[in-house]
Protein backbone atom coordinates (compact mmCIF):
# COMPACT_ATOMS: atom_id res chain seq x y z
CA UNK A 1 -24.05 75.41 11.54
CA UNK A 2 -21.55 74.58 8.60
CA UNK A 3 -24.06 76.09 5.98
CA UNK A 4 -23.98 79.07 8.42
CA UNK A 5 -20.46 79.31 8.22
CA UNK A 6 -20.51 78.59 4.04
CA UNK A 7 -23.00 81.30 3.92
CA UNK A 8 -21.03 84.36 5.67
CA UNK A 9 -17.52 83.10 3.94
CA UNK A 10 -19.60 83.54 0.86
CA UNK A 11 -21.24 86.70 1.78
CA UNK A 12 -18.00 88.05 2.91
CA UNK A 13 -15.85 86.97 0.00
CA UNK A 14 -18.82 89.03 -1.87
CA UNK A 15 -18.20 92.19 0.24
CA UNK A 16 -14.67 91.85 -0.43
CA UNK A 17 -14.74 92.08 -4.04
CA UNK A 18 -17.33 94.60 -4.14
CA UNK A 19 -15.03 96.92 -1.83
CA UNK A 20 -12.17 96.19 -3.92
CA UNK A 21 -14.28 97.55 -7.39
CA UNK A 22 -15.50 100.80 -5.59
CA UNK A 23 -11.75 100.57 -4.72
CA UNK A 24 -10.19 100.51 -8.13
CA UNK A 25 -13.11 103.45 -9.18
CA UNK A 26 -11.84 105.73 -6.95
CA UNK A 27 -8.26 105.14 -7.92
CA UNK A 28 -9.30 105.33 -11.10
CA UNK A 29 -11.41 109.09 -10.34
CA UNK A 30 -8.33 110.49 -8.53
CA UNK A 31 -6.10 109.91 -11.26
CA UNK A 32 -8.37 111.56 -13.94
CA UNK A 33 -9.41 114.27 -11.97
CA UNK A 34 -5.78 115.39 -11.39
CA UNK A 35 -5.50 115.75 -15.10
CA UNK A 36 -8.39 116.98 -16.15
CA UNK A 37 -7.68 119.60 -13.48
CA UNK A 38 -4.58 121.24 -15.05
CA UNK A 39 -6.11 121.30 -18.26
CA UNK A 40 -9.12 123.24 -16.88
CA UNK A 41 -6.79 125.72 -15.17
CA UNK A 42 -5.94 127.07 -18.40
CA UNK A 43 -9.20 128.02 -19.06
CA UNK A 44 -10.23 129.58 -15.55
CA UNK A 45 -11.96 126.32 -14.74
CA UNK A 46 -12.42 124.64 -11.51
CA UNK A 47 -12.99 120.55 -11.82
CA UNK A 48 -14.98 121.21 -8.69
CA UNK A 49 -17.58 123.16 -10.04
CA UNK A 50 -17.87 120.74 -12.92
CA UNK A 51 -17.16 116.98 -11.18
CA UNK A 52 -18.08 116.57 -7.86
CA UNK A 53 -17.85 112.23 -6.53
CA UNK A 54 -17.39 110.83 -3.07
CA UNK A 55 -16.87 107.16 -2.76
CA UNK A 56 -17.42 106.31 0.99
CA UNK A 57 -15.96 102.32 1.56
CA UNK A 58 -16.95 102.60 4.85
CA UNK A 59 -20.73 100.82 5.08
CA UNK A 60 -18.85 98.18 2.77
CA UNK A 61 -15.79 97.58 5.48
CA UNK A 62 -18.37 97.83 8.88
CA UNK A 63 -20.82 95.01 7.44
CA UNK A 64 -17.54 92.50 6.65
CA UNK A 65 -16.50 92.85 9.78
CA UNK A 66 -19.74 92.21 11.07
CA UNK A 67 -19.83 89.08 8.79
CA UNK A 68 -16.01 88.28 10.06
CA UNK A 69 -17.01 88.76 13.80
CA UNK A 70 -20.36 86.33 13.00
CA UNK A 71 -17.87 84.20 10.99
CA UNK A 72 -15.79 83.85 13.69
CA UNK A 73 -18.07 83.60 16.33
CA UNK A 74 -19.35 80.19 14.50
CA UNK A 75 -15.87 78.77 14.01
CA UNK A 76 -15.14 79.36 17.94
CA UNK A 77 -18.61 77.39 18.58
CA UNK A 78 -17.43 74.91 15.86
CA UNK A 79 -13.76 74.49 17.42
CA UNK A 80 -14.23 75.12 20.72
CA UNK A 81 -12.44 77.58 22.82
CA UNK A 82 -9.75 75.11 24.55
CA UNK A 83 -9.33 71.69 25.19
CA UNK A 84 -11.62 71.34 28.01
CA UNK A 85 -14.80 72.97 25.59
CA UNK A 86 -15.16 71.21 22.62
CA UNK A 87 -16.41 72.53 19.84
CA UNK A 88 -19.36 71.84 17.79
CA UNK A 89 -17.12 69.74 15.38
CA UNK A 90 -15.75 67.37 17.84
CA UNK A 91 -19.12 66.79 19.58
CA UNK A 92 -20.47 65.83 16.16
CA UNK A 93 -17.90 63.90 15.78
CA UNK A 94 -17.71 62.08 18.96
CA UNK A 95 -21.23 61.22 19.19
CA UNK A 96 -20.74 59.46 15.58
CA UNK A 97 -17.98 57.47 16.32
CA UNK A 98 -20.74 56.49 19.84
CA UNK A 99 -23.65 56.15 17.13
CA UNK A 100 -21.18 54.06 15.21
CA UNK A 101 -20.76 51.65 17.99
CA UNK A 102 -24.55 51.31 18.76
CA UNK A 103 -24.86 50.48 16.07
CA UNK A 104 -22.22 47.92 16.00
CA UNK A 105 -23.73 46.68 19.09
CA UNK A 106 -26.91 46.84 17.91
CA UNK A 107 -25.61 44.93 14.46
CA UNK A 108 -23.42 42.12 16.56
CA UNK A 109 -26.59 39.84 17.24
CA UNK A 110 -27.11 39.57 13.40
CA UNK A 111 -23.68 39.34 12.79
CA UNK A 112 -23.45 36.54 14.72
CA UNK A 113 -25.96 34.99 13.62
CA UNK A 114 -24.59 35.90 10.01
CA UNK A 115 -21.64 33.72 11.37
CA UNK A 116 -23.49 30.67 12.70
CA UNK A 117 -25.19 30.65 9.63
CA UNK A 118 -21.85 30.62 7.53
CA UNK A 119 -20.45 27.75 9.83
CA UNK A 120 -23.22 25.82 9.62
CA UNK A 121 -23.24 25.99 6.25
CA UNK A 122 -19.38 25.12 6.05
CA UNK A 123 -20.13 22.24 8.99
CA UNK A 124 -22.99 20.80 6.83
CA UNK A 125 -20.40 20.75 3.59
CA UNK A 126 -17.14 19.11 5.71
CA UNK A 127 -20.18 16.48 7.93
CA UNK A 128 -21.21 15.68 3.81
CA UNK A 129 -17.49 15.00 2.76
CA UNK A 130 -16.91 13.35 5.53
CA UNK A 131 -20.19 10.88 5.40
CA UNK A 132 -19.76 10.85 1.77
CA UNK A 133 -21.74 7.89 -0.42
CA UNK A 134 -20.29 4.51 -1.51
CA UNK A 135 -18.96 5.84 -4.31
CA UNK A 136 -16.60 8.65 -2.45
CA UNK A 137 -13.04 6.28 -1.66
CA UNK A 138 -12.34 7.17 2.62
CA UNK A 139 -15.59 8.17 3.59
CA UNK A 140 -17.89 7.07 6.57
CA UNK A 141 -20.38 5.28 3.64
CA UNK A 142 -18.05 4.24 1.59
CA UNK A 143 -16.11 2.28 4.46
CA UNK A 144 -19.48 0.91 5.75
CA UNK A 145 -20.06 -0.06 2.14
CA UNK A 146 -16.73 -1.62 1.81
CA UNK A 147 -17.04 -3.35 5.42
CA UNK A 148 -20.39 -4.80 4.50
CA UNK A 149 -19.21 -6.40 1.06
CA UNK A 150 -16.31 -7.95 3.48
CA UNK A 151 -18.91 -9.60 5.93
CA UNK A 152 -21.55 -10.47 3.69
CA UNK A 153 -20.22 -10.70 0.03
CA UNK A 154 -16.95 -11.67 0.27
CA UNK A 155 -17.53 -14.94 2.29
CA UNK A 156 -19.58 -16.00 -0.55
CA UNK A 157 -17.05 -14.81 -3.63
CA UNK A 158 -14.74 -16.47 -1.92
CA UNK A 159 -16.37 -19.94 -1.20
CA UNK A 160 -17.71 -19.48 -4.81
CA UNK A 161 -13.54 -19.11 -6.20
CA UNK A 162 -12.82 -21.83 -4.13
CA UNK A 163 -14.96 -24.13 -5.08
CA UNK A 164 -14.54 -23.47 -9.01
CA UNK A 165 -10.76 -23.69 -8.01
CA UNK A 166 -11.26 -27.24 -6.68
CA UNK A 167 -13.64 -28.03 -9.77
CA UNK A 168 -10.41 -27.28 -11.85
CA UNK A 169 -7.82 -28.88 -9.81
CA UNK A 170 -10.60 -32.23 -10.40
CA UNK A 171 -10.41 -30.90 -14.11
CA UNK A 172 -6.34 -30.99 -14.42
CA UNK A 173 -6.63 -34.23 -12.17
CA UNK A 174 -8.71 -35.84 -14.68
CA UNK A 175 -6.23 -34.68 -17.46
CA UNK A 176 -3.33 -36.15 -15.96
CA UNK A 177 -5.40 -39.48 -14.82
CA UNK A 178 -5.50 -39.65 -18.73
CA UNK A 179 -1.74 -40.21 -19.01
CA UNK A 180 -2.09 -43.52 -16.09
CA UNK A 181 -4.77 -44.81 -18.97
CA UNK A 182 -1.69 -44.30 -21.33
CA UNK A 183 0.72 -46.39 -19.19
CA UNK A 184 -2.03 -49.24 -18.07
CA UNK A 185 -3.15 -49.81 -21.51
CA UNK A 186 0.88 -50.33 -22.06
CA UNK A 187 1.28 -52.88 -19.40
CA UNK A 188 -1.83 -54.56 -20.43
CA UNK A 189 -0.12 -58.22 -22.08
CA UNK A 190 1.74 -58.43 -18.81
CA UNK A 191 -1.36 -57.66 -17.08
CA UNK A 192 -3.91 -60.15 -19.32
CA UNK A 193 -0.48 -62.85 -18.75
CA UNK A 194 -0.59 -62.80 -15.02
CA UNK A 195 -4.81 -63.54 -15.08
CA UNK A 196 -4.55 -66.30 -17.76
CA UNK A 197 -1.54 -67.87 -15.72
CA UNK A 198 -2.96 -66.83 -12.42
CA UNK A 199 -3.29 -71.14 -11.63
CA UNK A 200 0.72 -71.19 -12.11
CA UNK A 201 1.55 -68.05 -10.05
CA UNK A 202 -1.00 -68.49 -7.16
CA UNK A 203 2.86 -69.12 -5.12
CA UNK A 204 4.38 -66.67 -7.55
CA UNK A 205 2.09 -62.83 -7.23
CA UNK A 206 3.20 -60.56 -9.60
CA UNK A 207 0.99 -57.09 -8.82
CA UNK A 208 1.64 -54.73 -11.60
CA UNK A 209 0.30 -50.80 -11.10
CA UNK A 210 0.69 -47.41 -12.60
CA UNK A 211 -0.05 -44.65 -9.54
CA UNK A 212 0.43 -41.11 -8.61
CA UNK A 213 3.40 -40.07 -6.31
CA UNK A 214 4.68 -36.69 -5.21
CA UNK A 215 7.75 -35.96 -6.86
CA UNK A 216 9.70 -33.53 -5.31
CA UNK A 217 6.89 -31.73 -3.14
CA UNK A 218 8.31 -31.35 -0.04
CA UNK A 219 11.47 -29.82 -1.21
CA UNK A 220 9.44 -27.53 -3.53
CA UNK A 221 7.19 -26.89 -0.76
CA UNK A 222 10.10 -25.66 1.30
CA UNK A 223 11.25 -23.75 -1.35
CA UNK A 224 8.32 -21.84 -1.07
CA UNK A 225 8.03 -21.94 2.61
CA UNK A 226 9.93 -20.07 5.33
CA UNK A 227 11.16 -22.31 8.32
CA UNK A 228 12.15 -19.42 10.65
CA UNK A 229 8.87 -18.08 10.05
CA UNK A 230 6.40 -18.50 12.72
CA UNK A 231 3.70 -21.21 12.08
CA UNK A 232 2.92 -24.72 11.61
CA UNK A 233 6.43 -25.23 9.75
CA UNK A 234 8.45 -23.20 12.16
CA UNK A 235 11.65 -25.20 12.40
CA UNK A 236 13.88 -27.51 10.62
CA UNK A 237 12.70 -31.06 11.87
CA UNK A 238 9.20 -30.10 13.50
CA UNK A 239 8.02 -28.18 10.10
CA UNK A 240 9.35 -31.09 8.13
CA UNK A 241 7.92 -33.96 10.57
CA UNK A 242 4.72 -32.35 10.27
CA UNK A 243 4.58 -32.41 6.53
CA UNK A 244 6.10 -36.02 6.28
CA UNK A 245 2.94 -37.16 8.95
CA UNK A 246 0.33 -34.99 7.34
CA UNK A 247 1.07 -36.86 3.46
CA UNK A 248 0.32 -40.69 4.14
CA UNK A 249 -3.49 -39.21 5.73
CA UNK A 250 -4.81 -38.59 2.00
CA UNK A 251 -5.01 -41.17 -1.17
CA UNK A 252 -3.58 -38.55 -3.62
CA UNK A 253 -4.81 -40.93 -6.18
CA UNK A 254 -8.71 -40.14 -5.36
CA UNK A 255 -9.66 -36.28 -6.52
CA UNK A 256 -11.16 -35.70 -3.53
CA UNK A 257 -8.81 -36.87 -1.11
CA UNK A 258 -6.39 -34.91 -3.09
CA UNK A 259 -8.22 -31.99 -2.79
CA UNK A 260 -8.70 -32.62 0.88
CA UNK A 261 -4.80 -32.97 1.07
CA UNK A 262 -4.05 -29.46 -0.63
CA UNK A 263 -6.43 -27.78 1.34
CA UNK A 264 -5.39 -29.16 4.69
CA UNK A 265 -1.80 -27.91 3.51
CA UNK A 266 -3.62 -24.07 2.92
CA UNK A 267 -5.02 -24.63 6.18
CA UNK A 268 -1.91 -25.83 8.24
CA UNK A 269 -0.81 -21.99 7.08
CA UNK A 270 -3.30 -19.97 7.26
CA UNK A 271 -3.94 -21.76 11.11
CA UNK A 272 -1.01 -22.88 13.59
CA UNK A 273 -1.09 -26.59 13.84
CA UNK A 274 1.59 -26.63 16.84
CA UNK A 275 0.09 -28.40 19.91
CA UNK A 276 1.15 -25.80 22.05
CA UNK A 277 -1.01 -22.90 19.98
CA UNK A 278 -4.85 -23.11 20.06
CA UNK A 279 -5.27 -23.01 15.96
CA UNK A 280 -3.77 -19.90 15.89
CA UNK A 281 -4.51 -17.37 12.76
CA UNK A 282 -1.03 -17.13 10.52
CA UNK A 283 -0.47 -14.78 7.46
CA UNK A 284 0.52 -16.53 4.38
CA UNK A 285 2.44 -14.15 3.08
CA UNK A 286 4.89 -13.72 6.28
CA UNK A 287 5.86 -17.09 5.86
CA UNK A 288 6.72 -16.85 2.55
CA UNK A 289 10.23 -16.76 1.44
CA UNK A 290 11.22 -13.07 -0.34
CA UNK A 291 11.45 -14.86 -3.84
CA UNK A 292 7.90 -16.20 -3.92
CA UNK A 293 4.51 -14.66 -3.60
CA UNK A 294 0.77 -15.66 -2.95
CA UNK A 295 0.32 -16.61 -6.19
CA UNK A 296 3.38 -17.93 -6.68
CA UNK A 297 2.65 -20.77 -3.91
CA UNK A 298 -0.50 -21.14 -4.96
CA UNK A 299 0.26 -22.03 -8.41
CA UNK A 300 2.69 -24.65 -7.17
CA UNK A 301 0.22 -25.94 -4.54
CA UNK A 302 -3.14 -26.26 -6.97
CA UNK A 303 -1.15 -26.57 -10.75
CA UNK A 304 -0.28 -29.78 -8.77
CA UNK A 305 3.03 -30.34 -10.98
CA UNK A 306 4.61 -32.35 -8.82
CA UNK A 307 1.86 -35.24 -9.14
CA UNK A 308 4.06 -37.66 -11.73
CA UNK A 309 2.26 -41.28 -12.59
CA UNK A 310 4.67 -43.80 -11.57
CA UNK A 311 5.32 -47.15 -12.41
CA UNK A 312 5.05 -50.24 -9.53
CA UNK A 313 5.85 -53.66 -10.04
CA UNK A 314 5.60 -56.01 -6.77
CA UNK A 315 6.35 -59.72 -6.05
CA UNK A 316 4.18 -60.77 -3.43
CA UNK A 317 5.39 -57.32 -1.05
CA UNK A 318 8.06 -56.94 -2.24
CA UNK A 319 9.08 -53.95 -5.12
CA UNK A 320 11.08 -54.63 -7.47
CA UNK A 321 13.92 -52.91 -6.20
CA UNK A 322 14.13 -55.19 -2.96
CA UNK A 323 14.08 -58.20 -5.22
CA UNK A 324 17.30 -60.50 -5.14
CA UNK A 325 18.94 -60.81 -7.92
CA UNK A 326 17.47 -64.12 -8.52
CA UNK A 327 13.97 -63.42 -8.11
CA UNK A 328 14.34 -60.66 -10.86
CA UNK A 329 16.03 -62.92 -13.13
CA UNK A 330 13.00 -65.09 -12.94
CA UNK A 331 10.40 -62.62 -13.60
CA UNK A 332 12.68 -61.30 -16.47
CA UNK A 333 12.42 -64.69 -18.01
CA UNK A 334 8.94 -65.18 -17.25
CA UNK A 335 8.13 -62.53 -19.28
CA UNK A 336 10.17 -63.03 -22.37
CA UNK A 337 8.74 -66.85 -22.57
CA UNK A 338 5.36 -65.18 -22.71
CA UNK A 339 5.35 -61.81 -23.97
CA UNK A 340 7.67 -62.55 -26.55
CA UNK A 341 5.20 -63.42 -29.42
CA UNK A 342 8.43 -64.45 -31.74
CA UNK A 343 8.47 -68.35 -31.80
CA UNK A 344 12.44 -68.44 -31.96
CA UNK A 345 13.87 -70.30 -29.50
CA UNK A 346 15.35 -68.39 -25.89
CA UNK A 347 18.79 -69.24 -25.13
CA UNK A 348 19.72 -67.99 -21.34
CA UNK A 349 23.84 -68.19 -21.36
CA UNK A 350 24.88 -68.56 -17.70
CA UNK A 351 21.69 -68.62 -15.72
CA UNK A 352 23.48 -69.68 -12.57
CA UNK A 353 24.80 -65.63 -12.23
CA UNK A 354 21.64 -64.22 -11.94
CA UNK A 355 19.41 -67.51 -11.25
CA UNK A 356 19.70 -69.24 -7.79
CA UNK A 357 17.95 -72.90 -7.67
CA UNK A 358 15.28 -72.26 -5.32
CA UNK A 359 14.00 -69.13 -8.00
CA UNK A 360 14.46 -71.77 -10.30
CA UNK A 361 12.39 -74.75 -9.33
CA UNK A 362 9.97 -72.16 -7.10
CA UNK A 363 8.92 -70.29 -10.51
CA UNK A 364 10.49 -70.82 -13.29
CA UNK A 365 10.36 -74.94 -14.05
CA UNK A 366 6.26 -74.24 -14.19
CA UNK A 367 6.68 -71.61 -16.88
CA UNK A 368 9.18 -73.23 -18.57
CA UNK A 369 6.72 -76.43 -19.13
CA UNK A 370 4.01 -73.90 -20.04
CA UNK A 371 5.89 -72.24 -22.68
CA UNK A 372 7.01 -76.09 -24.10
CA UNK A 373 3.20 -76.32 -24.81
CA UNK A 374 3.17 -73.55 -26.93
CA UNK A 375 6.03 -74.20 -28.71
CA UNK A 376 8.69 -72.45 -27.01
């Protein structure tokens, strides 16, 4: 229909120019001729007799208007002749917007299915990233990975750390152990004096000894330790009862007794001792004061620093510090009439201050004798 319709607007555009040439020829003739016919008046002439034309437009102007009346009858069809006929234009139009939608219907299966194969792709990827490997830090493998190494491997690193901790605490022990050899090797005249007189002071026992003791712990521990905190030490008197009890269970002169003492002190925070709850689990680091940290306590704890050698000397059971004044002036003389290796003689000016007269004749009349025989 539309090449119809290209074909007479063609065809009629044609007749149109070709009307309008024959057109501009006869214009053309019927000015001439009116010219032409004056001059040949002179002469007698008629321009009839000698030019004779007829240009007839007519055939031209019927078959346009045929082509016009065809042209028009196609645009009617095309158009349509009101609003309740469409015409050819809007039918074809109309039934492709309907083909359009087949085939969008037609097309929706696929382009679902199109879809679900784009989501499952884009599923698959996130399901990936969110499985991940062990490598790939907040995924599902990586957490498994990480869970296993706590419940299988991490037991055993840390019974491994622990132990090569306690080896070195046994190490340091040994170290400091040295510095006792130091201070018994010091005391060892007095020592080698009290066996070779041992028949003299069998009345008189003089027990000399060079041991550890904990200076300062439990105020360093506390330093360290929260007693508002909730745990074995929770409280003033309770936390520091507990400590004072737990000490006296361990020979902190014997490495491994030591090493069962600082552990037992790990435990007693790491696990409520209180009567009153079960072993309880307790953080560490909650019971810390602000100042301090893990480390720090457990530097203090294991570096065992507060382990100082001290020196004991003992009359019978008594220390030297509960001595009378008497009995230490003995001893005191005891030793210079012995240990003294100068042969010059020992003069005592006013014995009776520090010298009572059972001290006297108890211990110090043998020795005196003793020392006569050597020349003393």
């Amino acid at each position: 229909m539309n090449e119809a319709k290209s074909t007479l607007l063609q065809e009629s555009s044609e007749l149109e120019k070709i009307r309008q040439s024959f057109q501009n020829l006869k214009d053309t003739l019927d000015q001439s001729s009116g010219k032409y016919r004056t001059a040949l008046g002179r002469y007698d002439l008629d321009l009839d007799n000698i030019l004779k034309y007829e240009v007839s437009l007519e055939p031209i102007v019927k078959l346009k208007e045929e082509k016009n009346r065809d042209l028009d009858a196609i645009q009617l069809e095309l158009q349509g002749q009101d609003e309740n006929n469409k015409g050819l234009e809007e039918t074809i139009t109309d039934l492709y917007q309907k083909l359009i939608s087949l085939e969008e219907k037609l097309d929706e299966p696929y382009r679902l299915y199109q879809k679900y194969l784009t989501d499952l792709d884009e599923w698959e990827n996130r399901r990936k990233g969110i499985i991940g490997d062990t490598d790939s830090y907040g995924t599902i493998e990586h957490s498994k990975s990480e869970l296993k190494y706590l419940d299988e491997r991490l037991p055993l690193e840390l019974e491994s750390a622990i132990e090569e901790r306690n080896q070195l605490v046994k190490k340091l022990f040994e170290k400091k152990s040295e510095i006792i050899g130091l201070y018994k090797s010091s005391y060892k005249p007095i020592t080698e004096f009290i066996e070779k007189y041992s028949y003299l002071m069998k009345d008189y026992q003089v027990n000399i000894s060079v041991e550890f003791t904990l200076d300062g712990f439990i105020t360093k521990f506390f330093d360290h330790i929260s007693q508002g905190a909730r745990g074995t030490y929770i409280g003033l008197e309770e936390g520091q009862k507990f400590l004072i009890d737990l000490i006296p269970q361990f020979d902190i002169n014997e490495s491994n007794s030591l090493l069962d003492f600082l552990n037992a002190i790990r435990e007693s925070l790491l696990f409520d001792k209180r009567p009153d709850q079960n072993n309880s689990k307790r953080e560490l680091e909650q019971q810390l004061k602000k100042s301090y940290t893990i480390d720090d306590f457990y530097r203090f704890l294991y570096g065992i620093d507060f382990l100082k050698p001290t020196f004991k000397l003992n009359l019978g059971d008594k220390s030297l510090s509960e001595l009378s004044p008497g009995e230490r002036g003995a001893l005191l003389l005891i030793f210079y009439l012995f240990l003294d290796k100068d042969d010059k003689p020992l003069l005592i000016d006013q014995p009776e201050e520090n010298l009572d007269n059972q001290s006297v004749y108890q211990y110090l009349v043998h020795f005196i004798k003793e020392a006569k025989k050597e020349g003393k």
